[in-house]
PDB file of N, CA and C in Angstrom:
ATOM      1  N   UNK A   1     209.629-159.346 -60.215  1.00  0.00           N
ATOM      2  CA  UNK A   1     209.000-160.107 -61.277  1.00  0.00           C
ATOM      3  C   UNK A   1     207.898-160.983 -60.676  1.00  0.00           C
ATOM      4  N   UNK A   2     206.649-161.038 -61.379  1.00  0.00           N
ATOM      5  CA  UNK A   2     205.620-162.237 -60.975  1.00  0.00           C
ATOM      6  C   UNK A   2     205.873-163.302 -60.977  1.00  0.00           C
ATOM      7  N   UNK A   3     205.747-164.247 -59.716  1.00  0.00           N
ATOM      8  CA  UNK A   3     205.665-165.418 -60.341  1.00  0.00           C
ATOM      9  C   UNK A   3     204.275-166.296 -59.557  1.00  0.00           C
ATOM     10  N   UNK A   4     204.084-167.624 -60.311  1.00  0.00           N
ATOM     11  CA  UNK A   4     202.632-168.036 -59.920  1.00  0.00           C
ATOM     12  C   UNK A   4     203.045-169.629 -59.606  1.00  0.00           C
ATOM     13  N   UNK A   5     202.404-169.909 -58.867  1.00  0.00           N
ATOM     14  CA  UNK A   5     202.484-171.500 -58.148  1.00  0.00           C
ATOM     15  C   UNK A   5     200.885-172.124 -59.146  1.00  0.00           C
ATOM     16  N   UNK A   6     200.603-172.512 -59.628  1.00  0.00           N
ATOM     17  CA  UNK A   6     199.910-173.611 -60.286  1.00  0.00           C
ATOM     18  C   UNK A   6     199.290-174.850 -60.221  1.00  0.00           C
ATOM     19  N   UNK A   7     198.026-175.328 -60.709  1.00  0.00           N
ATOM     20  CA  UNK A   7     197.520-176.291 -60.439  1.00  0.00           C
ATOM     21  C   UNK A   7     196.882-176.574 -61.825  1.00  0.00           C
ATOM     22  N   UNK A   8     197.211-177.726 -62.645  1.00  0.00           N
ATOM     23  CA  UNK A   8     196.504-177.909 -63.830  1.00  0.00           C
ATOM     24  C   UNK A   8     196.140-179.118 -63.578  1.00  0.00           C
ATOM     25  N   UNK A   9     195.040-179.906 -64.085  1.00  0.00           N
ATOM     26  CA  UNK A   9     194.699-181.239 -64.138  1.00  0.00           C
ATOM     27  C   UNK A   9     194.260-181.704 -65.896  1.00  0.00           C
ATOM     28  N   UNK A  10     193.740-182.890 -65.744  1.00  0.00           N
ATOM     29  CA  UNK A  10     192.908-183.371 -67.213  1.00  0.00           C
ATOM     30  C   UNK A  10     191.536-183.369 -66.902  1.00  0.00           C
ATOM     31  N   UNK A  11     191.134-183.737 -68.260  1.00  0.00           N
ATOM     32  CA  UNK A  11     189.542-183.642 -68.107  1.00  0.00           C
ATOM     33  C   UNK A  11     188.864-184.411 -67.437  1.00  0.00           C
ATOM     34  N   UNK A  12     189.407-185.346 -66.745  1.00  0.00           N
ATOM     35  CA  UNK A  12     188.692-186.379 -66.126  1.00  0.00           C
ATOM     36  C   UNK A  12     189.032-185.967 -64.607  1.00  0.00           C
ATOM     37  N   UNK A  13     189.846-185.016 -64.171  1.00  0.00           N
ATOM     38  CA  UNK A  13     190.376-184.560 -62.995  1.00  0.00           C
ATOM     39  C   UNK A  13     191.222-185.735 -61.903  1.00  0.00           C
ATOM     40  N   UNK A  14     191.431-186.531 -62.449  1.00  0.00           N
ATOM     41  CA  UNK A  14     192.415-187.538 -62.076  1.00  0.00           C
ATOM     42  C   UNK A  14     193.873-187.264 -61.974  1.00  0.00           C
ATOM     43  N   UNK A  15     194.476-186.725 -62.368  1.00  0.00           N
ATOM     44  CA  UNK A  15     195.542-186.312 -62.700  1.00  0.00           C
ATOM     45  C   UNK A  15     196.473-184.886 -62.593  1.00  0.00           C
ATOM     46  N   UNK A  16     196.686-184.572 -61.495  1.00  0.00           N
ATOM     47  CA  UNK A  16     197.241-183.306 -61.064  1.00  0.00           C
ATOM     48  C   UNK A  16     198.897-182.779 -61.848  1.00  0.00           C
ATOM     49  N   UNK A  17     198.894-181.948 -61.410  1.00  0.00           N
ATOM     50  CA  UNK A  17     200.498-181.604 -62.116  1.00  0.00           C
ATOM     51  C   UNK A  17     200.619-179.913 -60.914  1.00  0.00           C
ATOM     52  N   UNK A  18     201.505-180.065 -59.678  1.00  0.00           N
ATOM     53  CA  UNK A  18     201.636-178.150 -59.053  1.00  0.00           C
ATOM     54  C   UNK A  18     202.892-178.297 -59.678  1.00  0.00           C
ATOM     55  N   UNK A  19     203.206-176.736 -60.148  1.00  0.00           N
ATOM     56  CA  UNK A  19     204.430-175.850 -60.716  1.00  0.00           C
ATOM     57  C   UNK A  19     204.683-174.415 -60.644  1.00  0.00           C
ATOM     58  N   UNK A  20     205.653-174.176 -60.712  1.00  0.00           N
ATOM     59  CA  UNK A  20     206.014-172.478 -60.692  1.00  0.00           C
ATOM     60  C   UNK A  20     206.222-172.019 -61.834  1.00  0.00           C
ATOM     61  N   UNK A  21     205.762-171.124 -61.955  1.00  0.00           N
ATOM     62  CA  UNK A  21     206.845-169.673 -63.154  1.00  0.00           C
ATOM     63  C   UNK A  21     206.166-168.908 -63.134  1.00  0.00           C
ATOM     64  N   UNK A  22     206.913-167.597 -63.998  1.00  0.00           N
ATOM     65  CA  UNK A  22     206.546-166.272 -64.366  1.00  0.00           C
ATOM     66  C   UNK A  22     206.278-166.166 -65.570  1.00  0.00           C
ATOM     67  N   UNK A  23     205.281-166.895 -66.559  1.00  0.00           N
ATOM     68  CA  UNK A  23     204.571-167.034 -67.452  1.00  0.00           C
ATOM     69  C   UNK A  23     202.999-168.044 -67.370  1.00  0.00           C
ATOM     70  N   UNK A  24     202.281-167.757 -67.189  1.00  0.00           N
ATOM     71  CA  UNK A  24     200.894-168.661 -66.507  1.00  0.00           C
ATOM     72  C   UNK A  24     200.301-169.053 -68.213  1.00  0.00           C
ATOM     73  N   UNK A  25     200.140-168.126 -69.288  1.00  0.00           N
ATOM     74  CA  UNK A  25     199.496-168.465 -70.292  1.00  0.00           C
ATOM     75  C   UNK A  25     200.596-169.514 -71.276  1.00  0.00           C
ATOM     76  N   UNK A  26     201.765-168.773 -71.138  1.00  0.00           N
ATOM     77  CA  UNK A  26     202.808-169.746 -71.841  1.00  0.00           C
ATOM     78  C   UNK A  26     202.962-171.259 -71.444  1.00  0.00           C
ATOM     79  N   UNK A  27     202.524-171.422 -69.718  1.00  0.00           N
ATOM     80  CA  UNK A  27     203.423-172.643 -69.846  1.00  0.00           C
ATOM     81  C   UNK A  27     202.001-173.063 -69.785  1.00  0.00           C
ATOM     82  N   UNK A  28     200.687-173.050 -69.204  1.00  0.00           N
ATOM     83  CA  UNK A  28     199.405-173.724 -70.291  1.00  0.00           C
ATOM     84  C   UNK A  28     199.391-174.223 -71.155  1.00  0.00           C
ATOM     85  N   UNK A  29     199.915-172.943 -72.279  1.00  0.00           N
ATOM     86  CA  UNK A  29     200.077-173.379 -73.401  1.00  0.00           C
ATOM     87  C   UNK A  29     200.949-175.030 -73.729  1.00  0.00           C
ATOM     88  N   UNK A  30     201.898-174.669 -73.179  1.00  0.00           N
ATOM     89  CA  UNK A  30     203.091-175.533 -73.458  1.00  0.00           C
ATOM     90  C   UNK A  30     202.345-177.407 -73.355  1.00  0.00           C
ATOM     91  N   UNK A  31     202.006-176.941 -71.874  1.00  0.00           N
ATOM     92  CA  UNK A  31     201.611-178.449 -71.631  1.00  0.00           C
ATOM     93  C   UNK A  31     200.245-178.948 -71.897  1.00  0.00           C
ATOM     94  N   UNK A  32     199.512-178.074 -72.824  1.00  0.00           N
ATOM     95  CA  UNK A  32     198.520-178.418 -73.851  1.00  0.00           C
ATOM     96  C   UNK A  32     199.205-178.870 -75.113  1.00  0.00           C
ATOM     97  N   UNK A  33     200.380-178.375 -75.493  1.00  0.00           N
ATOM     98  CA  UNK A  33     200.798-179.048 -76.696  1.00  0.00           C
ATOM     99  C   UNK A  33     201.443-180.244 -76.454  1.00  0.00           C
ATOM    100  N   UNK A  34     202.048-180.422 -75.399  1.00  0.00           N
ATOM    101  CA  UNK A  34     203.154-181.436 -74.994  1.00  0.00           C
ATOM    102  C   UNK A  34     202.663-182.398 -74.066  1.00  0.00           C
ATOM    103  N   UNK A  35     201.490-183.062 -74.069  1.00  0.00           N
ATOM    104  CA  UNK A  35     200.811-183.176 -73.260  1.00  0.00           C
ATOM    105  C   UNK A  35     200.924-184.542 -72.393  1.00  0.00           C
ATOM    106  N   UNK A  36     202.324-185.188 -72.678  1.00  0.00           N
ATOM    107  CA  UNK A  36     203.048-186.224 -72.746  1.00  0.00           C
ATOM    108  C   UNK A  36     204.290-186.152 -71.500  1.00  0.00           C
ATOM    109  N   UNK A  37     204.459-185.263 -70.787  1.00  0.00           N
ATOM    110  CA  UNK A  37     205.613-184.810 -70.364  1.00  0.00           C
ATOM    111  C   UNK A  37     205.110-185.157 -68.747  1.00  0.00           C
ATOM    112  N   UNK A  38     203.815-185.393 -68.391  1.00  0.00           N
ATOM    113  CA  UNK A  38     203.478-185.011 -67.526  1.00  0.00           C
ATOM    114  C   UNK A  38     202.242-185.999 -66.531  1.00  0.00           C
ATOM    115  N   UNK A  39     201.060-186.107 -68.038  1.00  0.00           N
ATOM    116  CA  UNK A  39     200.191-186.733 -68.251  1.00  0.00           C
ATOM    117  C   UNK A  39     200.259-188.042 -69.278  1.00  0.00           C
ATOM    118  N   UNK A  40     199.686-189.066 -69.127  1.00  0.00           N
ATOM    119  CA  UNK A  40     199.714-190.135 -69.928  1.00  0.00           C
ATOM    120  C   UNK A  40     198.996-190.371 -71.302  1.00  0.00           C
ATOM    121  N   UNK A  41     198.903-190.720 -72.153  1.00  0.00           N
ATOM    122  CA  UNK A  41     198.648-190.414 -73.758  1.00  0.00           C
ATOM    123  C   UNK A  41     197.450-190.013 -73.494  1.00  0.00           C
ATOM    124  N   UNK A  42     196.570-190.816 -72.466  1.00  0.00           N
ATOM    125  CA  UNK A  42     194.931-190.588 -72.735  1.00  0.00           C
ATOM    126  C   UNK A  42     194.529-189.560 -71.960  1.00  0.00           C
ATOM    127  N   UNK A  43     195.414-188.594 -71.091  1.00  0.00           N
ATOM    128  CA  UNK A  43     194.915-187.908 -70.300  1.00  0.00           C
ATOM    129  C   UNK A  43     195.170-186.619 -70.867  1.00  0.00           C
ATOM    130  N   UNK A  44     194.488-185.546 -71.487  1.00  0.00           N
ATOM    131  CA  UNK A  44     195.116-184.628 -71.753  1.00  0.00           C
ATOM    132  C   UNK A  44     194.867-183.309 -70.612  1.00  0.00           C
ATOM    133  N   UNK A  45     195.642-182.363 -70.419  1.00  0.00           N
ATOM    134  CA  UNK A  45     195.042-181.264 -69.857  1.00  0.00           C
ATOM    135  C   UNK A  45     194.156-180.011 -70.503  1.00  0.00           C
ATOM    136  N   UNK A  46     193.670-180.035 -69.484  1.00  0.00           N
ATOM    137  CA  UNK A  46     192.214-179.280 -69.557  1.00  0.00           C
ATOM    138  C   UNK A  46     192.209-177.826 -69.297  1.00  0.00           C
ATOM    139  N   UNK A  47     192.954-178.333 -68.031  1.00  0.00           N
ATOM    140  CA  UNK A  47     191.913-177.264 -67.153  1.00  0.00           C
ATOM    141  C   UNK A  47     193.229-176.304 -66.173  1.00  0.00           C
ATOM    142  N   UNK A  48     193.193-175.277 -65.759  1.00  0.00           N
ATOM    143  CA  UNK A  48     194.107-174.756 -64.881  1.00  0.00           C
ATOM    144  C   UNK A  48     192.937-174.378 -63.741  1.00  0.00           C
ATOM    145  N   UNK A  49     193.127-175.050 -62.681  1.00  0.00           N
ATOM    146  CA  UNK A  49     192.221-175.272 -61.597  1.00  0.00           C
ATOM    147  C   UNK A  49     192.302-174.589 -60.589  1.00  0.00           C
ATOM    148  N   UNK A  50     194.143-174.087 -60.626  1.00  0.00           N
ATOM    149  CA  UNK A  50     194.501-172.814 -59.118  1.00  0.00           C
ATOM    150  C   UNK A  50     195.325-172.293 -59.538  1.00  0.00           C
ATOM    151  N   UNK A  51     195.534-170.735 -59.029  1.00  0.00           N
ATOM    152  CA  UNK A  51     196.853-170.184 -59.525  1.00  0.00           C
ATOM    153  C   UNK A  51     196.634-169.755 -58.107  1.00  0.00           C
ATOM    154  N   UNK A  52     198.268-169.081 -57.829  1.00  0.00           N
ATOM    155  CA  UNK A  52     198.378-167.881 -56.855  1.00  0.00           C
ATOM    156  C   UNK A  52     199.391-167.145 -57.776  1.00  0.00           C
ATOM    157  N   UNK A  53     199.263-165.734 -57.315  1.00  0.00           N
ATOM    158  CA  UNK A  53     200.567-164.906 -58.019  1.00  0.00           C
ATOM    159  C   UNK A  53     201.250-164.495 -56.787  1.00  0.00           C
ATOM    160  N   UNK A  54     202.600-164.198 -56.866  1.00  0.00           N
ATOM    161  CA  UNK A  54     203.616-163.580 -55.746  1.00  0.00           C
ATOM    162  C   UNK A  54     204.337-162.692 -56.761  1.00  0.00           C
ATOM    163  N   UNK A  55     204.929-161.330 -56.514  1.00  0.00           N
ATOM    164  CA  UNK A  55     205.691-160.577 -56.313  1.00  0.00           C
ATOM    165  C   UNK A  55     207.078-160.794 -55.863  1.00  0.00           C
ATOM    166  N   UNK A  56     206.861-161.516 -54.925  1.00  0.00           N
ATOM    167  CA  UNK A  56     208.344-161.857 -54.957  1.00  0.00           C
ATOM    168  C   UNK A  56     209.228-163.475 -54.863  1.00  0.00           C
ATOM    169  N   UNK A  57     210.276-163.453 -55.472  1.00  0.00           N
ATOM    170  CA  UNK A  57     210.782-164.874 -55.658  1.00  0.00           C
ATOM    171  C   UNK A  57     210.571-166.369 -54.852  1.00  0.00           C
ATOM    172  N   UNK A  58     210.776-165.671 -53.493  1.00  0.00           N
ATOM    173  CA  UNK A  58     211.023-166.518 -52.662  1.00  0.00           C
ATOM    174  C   UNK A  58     209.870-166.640 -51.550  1.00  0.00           C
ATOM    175  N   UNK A  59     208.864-165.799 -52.169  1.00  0.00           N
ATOM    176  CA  UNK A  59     207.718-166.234 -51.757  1.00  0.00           C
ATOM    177  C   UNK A  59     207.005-167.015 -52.129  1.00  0.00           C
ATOM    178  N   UNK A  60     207.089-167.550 -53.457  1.00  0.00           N
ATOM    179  CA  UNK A  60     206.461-168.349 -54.448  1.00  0.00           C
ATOM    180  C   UNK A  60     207.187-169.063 -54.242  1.00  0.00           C
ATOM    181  N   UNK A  61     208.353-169.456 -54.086  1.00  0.00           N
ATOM    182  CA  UNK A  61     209.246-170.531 -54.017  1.00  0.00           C
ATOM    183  C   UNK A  61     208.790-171.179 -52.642  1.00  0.00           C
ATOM    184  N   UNK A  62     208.746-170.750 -51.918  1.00  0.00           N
ATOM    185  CA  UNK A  62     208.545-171.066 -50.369  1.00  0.00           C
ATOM    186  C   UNK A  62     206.909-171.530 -50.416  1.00  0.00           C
ATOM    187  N   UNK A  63     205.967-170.948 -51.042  1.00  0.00           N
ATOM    188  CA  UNK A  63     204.718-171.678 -51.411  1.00  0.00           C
ATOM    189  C   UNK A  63     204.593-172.551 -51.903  1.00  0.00           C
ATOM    190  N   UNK A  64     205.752-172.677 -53.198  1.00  0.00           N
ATOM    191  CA  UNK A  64     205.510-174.528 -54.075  1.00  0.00           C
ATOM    192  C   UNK A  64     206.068-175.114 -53.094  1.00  0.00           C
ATOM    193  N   UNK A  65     206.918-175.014 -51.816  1.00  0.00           N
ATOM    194  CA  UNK A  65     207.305-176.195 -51.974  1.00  0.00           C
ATOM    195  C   UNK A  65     206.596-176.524 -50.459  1.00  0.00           C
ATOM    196  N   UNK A  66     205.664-175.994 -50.028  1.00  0.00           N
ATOM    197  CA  UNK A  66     204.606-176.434 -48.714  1.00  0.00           C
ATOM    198  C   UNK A  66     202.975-176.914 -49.672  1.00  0.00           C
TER     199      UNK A  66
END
């Protein structure tokens, strides 16, 4: 299964957020709607600034967490 290590920020690029999963458009999505979870009222996200994809689990796992 894919999975992708992540880099989203806000529009002002102040504000980082790295994460994993095996959905890249879903969880975008997510934390464009929810935009509170992460970021502070005035900061919304923007932008997805880096991805990597891996193939395998524990390669991506072993990437988020260096």
């Amino acid at each position: 299964m894919k999975q992708f290590v992540y880099i989203l920020t806000d529009c002002n690029r102040k504000c980082l957020h790295v994460g994993l999963t095996d959905d890249l458009l879903k969880t975008t999505s997510f934390y464009k709607e929810h935009k509170q979870l992460f970021f502070d009222s005035t900061a919304k996200v923007s932008r997805l600034v880096y991805f990597e994809e891996f193939t395998v689990d524990e390669a991506a796992l072993l990437r988020f967490n260096t």
